[in-house]
N, C-alpha and C. Protein backbone atom coordinates (compact mmCIF):
# COMPACT_ATOMS: atom_id res chain seq x y z
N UNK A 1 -28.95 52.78 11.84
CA UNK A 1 -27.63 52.28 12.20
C UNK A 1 -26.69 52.54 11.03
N UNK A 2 -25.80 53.24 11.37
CA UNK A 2 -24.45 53.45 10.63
C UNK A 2 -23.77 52.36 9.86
N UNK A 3 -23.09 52.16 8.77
CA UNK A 3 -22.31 51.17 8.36
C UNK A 3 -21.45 50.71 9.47
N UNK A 4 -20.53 51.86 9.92
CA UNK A 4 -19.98 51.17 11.24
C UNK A 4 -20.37 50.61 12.24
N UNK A 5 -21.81 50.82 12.09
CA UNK A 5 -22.25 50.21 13.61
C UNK A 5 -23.14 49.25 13.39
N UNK A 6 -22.95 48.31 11.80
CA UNK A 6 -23.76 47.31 11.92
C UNK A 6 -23.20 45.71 12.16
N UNK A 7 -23.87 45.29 12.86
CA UNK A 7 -23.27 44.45 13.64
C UNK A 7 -23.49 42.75 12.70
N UNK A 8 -22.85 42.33 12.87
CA UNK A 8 -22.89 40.42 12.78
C UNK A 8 -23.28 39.43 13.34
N UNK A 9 -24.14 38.45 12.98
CA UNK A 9 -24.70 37.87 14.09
C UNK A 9 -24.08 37.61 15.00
N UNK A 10 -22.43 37.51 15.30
CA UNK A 10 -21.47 37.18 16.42
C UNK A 10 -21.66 38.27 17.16
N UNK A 11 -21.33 39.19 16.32
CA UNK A 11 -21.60 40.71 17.61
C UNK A 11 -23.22 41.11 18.19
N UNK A 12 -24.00 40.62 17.36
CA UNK A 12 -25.13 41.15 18.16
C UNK A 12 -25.94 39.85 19.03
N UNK A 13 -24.85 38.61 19.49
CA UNK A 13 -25.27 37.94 20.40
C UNK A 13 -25.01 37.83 21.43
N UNK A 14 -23.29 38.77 21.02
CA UNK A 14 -22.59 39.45 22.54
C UNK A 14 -23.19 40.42 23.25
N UNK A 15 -23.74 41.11 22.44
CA UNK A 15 -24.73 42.34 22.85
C UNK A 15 -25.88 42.03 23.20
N UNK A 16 -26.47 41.17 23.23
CA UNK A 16 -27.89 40.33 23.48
C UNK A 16 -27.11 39.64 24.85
N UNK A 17 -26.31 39.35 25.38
CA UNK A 17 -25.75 38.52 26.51
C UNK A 17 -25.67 39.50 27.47
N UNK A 18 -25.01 40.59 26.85
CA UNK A 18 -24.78 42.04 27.75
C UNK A 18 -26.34 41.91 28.29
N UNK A 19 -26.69 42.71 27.44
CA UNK A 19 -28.28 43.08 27.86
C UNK A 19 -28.79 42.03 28.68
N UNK A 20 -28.98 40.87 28.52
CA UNK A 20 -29.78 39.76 28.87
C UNK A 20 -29.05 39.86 30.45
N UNK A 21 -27.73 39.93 31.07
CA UNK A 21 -27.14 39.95 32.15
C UNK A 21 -27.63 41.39 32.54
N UNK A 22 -27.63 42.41 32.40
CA UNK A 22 -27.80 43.64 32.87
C UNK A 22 -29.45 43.98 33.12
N UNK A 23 -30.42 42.88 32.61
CA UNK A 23 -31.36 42.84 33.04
C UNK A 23 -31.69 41.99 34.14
N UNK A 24 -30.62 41.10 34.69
CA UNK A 24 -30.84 40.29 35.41
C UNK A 24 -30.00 40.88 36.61
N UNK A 25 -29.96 42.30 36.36
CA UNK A 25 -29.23 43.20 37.47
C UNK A 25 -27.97 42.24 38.42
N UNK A 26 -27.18 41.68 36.75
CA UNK A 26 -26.17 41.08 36.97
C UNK A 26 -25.00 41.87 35.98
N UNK A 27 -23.78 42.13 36.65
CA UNK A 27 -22.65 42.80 35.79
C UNK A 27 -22.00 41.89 34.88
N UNK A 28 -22.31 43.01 33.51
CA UNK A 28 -21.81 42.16 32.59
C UNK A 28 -20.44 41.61 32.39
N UNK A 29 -19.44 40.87 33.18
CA UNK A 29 -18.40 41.05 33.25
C UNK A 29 -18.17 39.85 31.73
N UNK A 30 -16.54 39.63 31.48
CA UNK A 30 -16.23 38.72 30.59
C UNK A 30 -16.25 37.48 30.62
N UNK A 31 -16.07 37.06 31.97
CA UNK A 31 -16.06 35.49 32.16
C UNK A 31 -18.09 35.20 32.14
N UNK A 32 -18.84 36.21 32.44
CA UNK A 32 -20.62 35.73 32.70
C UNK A 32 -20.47 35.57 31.28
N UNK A 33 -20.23 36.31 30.35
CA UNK A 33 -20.82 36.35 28.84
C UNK A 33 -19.78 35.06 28.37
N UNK A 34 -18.64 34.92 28.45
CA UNK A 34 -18.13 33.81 28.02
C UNK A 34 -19.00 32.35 28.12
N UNK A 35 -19.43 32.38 29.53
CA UNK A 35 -20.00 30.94 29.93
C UNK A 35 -21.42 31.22 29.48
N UNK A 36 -22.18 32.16 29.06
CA UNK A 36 -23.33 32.66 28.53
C UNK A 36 -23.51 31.67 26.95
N UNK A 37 -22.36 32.51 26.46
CA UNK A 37 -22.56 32.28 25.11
C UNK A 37 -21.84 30.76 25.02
N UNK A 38 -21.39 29.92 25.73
CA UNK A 38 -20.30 29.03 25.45
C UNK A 38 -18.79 29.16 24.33
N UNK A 39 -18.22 30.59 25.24
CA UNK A 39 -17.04 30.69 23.89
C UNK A 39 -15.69 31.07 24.51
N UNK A 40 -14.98 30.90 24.90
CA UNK A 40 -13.88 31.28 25.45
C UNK A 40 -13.38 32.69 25.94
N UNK A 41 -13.02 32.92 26.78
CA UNK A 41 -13.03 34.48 27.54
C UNK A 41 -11.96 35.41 26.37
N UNK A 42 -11.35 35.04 25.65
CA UNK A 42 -10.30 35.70 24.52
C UNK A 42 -11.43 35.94 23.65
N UNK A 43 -12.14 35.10 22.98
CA UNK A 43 -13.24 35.81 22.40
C UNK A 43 -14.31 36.77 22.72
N UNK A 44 -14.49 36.81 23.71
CA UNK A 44 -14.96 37.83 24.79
C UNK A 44 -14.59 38.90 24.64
N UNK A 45 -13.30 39.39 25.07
CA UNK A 45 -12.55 40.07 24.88
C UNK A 45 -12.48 40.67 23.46
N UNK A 46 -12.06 39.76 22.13
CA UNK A 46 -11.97 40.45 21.03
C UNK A 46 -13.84 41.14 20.40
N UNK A 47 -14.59 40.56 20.97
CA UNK A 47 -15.75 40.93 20.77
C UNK A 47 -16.50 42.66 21.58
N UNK A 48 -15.94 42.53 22.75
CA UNK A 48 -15.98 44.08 23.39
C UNK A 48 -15.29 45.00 22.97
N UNK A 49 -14.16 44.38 22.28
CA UNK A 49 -13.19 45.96 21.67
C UNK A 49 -14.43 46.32 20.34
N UNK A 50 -14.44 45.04 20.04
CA UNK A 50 -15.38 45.66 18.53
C UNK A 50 -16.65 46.31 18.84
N UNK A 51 -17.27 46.16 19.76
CA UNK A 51 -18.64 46.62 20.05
C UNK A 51 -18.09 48.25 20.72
N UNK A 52 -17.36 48.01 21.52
CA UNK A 52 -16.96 49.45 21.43
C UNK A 52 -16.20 50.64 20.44
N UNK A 53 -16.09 49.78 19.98
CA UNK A 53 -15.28 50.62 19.14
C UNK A 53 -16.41 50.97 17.73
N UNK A 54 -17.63 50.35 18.13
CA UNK A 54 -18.77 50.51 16.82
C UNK A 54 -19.66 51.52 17.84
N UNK A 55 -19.21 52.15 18.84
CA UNK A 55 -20.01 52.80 19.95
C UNK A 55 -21.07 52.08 21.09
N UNK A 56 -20.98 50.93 20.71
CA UNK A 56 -22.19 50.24 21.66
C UNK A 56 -22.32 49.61 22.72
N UNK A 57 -21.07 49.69 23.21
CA UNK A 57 -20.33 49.27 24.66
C UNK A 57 -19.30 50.30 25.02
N UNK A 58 -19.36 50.41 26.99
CA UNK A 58 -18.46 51.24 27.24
C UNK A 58 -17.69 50.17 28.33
N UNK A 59 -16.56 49.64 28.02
CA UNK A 59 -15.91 48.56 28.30
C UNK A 59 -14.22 49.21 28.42
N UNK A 60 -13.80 48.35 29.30
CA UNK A 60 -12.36 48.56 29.70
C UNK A 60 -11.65 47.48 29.81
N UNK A 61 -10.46 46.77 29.39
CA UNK A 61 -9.99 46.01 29.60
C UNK A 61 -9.99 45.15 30.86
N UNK A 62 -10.71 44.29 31.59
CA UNK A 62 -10.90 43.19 32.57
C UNK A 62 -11.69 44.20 33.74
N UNK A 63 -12.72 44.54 32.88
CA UNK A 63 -13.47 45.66 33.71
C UNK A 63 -15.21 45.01 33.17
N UNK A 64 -16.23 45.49 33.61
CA UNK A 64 -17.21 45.15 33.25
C UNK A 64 -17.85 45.86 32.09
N UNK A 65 -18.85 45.32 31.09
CA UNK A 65 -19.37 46.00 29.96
C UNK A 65 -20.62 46.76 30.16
N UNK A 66 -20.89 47.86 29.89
CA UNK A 66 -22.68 49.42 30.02
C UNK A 66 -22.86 49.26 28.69
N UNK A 67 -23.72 49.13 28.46
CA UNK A 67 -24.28 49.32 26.88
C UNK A 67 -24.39 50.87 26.94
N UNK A 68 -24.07 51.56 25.75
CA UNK A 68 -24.17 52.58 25.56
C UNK A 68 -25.80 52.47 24.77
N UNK A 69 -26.49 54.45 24.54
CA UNK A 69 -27.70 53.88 24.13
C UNK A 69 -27.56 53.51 22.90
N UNK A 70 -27.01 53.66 22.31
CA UNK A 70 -27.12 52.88 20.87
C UNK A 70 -26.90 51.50 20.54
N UNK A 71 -26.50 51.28 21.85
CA UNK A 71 -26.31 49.40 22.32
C UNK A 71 -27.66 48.81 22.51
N UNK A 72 -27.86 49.74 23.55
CA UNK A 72 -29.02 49.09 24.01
C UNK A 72 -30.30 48.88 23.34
N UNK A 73 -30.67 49.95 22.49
CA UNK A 73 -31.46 50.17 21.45
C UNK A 73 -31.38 48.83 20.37
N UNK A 74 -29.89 48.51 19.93
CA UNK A 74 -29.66 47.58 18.91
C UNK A 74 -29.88 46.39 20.07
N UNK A 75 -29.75 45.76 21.42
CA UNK A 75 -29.61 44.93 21.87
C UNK A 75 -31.24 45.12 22.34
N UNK A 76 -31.89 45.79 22.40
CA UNK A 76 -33.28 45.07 22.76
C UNK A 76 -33.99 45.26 21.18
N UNK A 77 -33.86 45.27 19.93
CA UNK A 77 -33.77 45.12 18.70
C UNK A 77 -33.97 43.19 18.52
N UNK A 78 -32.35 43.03 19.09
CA UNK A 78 -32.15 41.66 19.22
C UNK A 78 -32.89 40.92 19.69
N UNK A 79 -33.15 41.33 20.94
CA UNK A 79 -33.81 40.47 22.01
C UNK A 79 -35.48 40.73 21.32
N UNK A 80 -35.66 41.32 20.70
CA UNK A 80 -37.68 41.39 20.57
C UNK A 80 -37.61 40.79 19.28
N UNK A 81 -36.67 40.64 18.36
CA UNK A 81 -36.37 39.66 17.53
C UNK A 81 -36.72 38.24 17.76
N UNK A 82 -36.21 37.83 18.79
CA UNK A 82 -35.87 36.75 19.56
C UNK A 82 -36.77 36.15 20.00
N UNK A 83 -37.68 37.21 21.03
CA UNK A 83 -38.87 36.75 21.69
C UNK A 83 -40.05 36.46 20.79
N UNK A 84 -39.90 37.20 19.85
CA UNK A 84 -40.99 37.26 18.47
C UNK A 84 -40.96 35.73 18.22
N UNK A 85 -39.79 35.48 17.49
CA UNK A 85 -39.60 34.22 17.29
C UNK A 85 -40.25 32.73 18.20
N UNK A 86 -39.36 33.14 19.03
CA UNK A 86 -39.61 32.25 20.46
C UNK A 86 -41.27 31.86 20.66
N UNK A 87 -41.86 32.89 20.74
CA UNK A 87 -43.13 33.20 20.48
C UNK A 87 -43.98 32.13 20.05
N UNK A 88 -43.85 32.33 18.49
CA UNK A 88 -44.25 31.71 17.22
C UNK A 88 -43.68 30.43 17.47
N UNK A 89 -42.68 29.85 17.76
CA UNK A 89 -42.08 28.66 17.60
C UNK A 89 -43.17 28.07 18.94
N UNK A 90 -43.36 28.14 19.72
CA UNK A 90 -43.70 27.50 20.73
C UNK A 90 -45.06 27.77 20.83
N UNK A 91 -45.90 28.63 20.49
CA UNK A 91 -47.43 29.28 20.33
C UNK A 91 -48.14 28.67 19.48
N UNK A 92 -47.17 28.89 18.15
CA UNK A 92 -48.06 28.72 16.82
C UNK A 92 -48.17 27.54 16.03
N UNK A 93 -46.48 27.03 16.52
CA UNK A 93 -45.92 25.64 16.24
C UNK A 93 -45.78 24.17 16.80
N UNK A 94 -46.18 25.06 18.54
CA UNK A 94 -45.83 24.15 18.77
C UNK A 94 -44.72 23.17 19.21
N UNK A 95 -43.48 23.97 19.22
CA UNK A 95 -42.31 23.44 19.41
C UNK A 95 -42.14 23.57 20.98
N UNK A 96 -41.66 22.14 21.57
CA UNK A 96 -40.89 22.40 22.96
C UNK A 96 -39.73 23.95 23.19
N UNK A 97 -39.96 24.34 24.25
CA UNK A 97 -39.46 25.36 24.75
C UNK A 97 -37.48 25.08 24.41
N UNK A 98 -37.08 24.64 24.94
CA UNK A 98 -35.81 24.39 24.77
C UNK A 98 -35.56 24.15 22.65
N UNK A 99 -36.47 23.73 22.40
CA UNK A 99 -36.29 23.67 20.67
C UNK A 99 -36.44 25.14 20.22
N UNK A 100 -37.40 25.54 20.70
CA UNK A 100 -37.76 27.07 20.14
C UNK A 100 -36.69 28.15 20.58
N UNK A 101 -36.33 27.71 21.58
CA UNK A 101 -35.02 28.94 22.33
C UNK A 101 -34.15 28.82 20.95
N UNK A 102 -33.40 27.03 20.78
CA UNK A 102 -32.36 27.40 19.48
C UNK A 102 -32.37 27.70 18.38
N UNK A 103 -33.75 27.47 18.06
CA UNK A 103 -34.22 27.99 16.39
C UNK A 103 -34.26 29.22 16.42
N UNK A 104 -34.55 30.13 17.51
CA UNK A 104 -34.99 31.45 17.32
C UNK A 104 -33.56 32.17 17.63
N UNK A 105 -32.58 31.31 18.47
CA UNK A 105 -31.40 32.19 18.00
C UNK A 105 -30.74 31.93 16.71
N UNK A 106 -30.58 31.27 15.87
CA UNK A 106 -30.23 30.81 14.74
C UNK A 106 -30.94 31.68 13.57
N UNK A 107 -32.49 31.84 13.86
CA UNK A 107 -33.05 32.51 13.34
C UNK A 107 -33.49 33.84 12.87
N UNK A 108 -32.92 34.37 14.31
CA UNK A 108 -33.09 36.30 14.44
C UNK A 108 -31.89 37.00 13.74
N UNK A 109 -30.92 36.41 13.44
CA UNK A 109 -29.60 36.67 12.51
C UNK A 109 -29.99 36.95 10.93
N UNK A 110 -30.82 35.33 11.05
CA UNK A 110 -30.88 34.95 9.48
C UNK A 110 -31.78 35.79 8.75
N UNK A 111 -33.28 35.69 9.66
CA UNK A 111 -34.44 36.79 8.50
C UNK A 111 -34.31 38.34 9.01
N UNK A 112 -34.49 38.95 7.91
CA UNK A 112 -34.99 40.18 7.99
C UNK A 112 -35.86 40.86 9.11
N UNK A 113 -35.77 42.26 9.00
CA UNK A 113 -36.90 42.79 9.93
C UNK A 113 -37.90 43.05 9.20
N UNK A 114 -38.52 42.61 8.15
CA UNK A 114 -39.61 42.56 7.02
C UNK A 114 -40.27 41.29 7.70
N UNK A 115 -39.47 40.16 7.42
CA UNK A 115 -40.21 39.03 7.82
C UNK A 115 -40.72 38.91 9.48
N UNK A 116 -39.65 39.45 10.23
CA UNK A 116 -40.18 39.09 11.50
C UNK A 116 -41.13 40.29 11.79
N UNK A 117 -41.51 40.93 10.86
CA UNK A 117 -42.73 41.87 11.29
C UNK A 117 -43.86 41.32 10.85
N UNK A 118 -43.88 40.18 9.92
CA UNK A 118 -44.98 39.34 9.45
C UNK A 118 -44.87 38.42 10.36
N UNK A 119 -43.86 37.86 11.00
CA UNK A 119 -44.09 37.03 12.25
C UNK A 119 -44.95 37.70 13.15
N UNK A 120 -44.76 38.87 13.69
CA UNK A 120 -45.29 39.64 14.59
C UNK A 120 -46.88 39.75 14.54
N UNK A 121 -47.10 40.21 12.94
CA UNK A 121 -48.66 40.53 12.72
C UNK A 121 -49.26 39.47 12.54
N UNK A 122 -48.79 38.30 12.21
CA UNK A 122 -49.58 37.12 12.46
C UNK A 122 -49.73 36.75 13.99
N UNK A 123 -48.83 36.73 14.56
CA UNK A 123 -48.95 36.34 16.20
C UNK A 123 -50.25 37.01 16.64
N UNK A 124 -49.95 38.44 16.04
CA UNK A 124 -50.73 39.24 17.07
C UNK A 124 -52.70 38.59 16.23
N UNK A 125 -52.24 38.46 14.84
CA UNK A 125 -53.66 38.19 14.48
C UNK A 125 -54.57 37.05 15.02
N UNK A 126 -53.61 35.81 14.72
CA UNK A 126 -54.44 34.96 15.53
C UNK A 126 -54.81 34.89 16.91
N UNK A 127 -53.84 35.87 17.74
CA UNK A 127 -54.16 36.35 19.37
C UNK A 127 -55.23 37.18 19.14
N UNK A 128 -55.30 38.29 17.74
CA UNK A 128 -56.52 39.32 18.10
C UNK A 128 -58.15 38.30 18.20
N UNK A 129 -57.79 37.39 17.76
CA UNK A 129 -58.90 36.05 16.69
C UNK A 129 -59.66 35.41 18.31
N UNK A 130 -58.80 35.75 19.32
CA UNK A 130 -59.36 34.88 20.69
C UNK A 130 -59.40 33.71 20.66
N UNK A 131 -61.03 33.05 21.28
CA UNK A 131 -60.78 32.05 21.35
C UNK A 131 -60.85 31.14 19.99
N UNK A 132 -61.35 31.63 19.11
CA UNK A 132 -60.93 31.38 17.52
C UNK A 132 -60.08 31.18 17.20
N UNK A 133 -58.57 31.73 17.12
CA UNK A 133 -56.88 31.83 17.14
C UNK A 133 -56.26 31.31 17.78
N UNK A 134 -56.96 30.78 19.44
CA UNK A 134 -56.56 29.68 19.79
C UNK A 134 -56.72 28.37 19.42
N UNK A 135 -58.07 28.65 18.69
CA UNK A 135 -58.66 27.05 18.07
C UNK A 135 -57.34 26.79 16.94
N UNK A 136 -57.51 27.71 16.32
CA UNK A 136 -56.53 27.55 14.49
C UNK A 136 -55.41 27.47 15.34
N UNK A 137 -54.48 27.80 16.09
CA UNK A 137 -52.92 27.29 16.64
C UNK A 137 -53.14 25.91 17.18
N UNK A 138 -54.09 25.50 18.28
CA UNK A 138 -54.21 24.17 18.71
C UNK A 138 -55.21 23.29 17.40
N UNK A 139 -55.63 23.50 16.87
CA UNK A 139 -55.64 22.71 15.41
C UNK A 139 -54.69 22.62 14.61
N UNK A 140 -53.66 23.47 14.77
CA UNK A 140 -52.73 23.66 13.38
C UNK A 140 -51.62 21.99 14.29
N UNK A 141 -51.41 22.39 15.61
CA UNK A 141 -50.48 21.54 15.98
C UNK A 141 -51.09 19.81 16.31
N UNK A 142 -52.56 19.60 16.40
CA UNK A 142 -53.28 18.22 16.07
C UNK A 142 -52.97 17.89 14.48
N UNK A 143 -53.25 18.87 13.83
CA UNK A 143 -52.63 18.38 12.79
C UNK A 143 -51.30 17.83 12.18
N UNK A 144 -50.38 18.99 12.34
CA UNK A 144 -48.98 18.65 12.98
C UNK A 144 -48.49 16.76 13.51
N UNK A 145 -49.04 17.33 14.70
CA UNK A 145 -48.74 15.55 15.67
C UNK A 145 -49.60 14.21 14.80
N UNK A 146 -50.77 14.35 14.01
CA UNK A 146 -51.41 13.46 13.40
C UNK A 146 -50.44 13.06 12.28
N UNK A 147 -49.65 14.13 11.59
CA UNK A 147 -48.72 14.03 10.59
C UNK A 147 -47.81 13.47 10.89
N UNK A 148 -47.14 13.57 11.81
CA UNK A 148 -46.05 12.92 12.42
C UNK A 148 -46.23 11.43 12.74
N UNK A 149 -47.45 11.40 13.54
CA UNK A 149 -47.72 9.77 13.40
C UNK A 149 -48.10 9.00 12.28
N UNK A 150 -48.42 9.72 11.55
CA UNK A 150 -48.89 9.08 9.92
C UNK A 150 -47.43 8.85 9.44
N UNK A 151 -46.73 9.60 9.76
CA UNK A 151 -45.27 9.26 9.16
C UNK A 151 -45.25 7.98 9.26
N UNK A 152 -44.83 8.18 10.91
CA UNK A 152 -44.12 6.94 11.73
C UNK A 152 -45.24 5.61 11.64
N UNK A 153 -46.14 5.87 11.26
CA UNK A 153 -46.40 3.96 11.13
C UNK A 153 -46.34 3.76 9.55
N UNK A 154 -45.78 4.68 8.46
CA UNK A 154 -45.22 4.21 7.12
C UNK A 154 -44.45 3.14 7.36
């Protein structure tokens, strides 16, 4: 990816909304991604000129948004970011589904693609581990919940 075409976590969650609608063989128009992302349709708007104009949307003023491929490429980037995360948060950790959705968007911005490739090879290790890797994730989170109650009767 080009200097010009590297994106901000603002822009590559617009582009993750695109995608996420265009897989749901729904058109990406401005008002879906507005109520998507919770942000006002003017921001919408100033967010498609920029993505196009970095090549990664082919967008028209009150027209619907195509990821171009260099969109799409960077927007399923995002999204396997995401799911990686998602993953781990709810697999490995343990976290309710709705907790893990917001950490992992908060999160795919913040670390590197170094780290979430060590997210990755751990996932995949304790999955290669069977029913072993299932033991160490559902032990890791008895432990976890035992901690938590040890808190709470301090």
């Amino acid at each position: 990816m080009t200097k010009e075409q590297k994106l901000s976590a603002s822009l590559e969650d617009y582009l993750e909304a695109i995608y996420n609608l265009s897989e749901q063989s729904r058109v990406p128009r401005s008002k879906d991604i507005a109520e998507q992302l919770a942000v006002s349709r003017a921001s919408v708007t100033g967010a498609m000129r920029l993505l196009r104009g970095k090549g990664m949307i082919r967008y028209e003023p009150y027209d619907h948004a195509t990821l171009t491929r260099a969109g799409r490429a960077a927007a399923r980037d995002v999204v396997a970011r995401h799911n990686i995360l998602k993953s781990f948060f709810i697999n490995v950790l343990g976290l309710p589904t709705e907790e893990a959705q917001q950490a992992a968007c908060r999160a795919e911005h913040a670390l590197g693609h170094k780290v979430i490739d060590q997210f990755l090879a751990f996932v995949e290790f304790v999955g290669s581990r069977n029913e072993s890797g299932a033991r160490l994730a559902d032990e890791f989170r008895d432990f976890c919940a035992a901690r938590t109650r040890g808190r709470g009767a301090t």
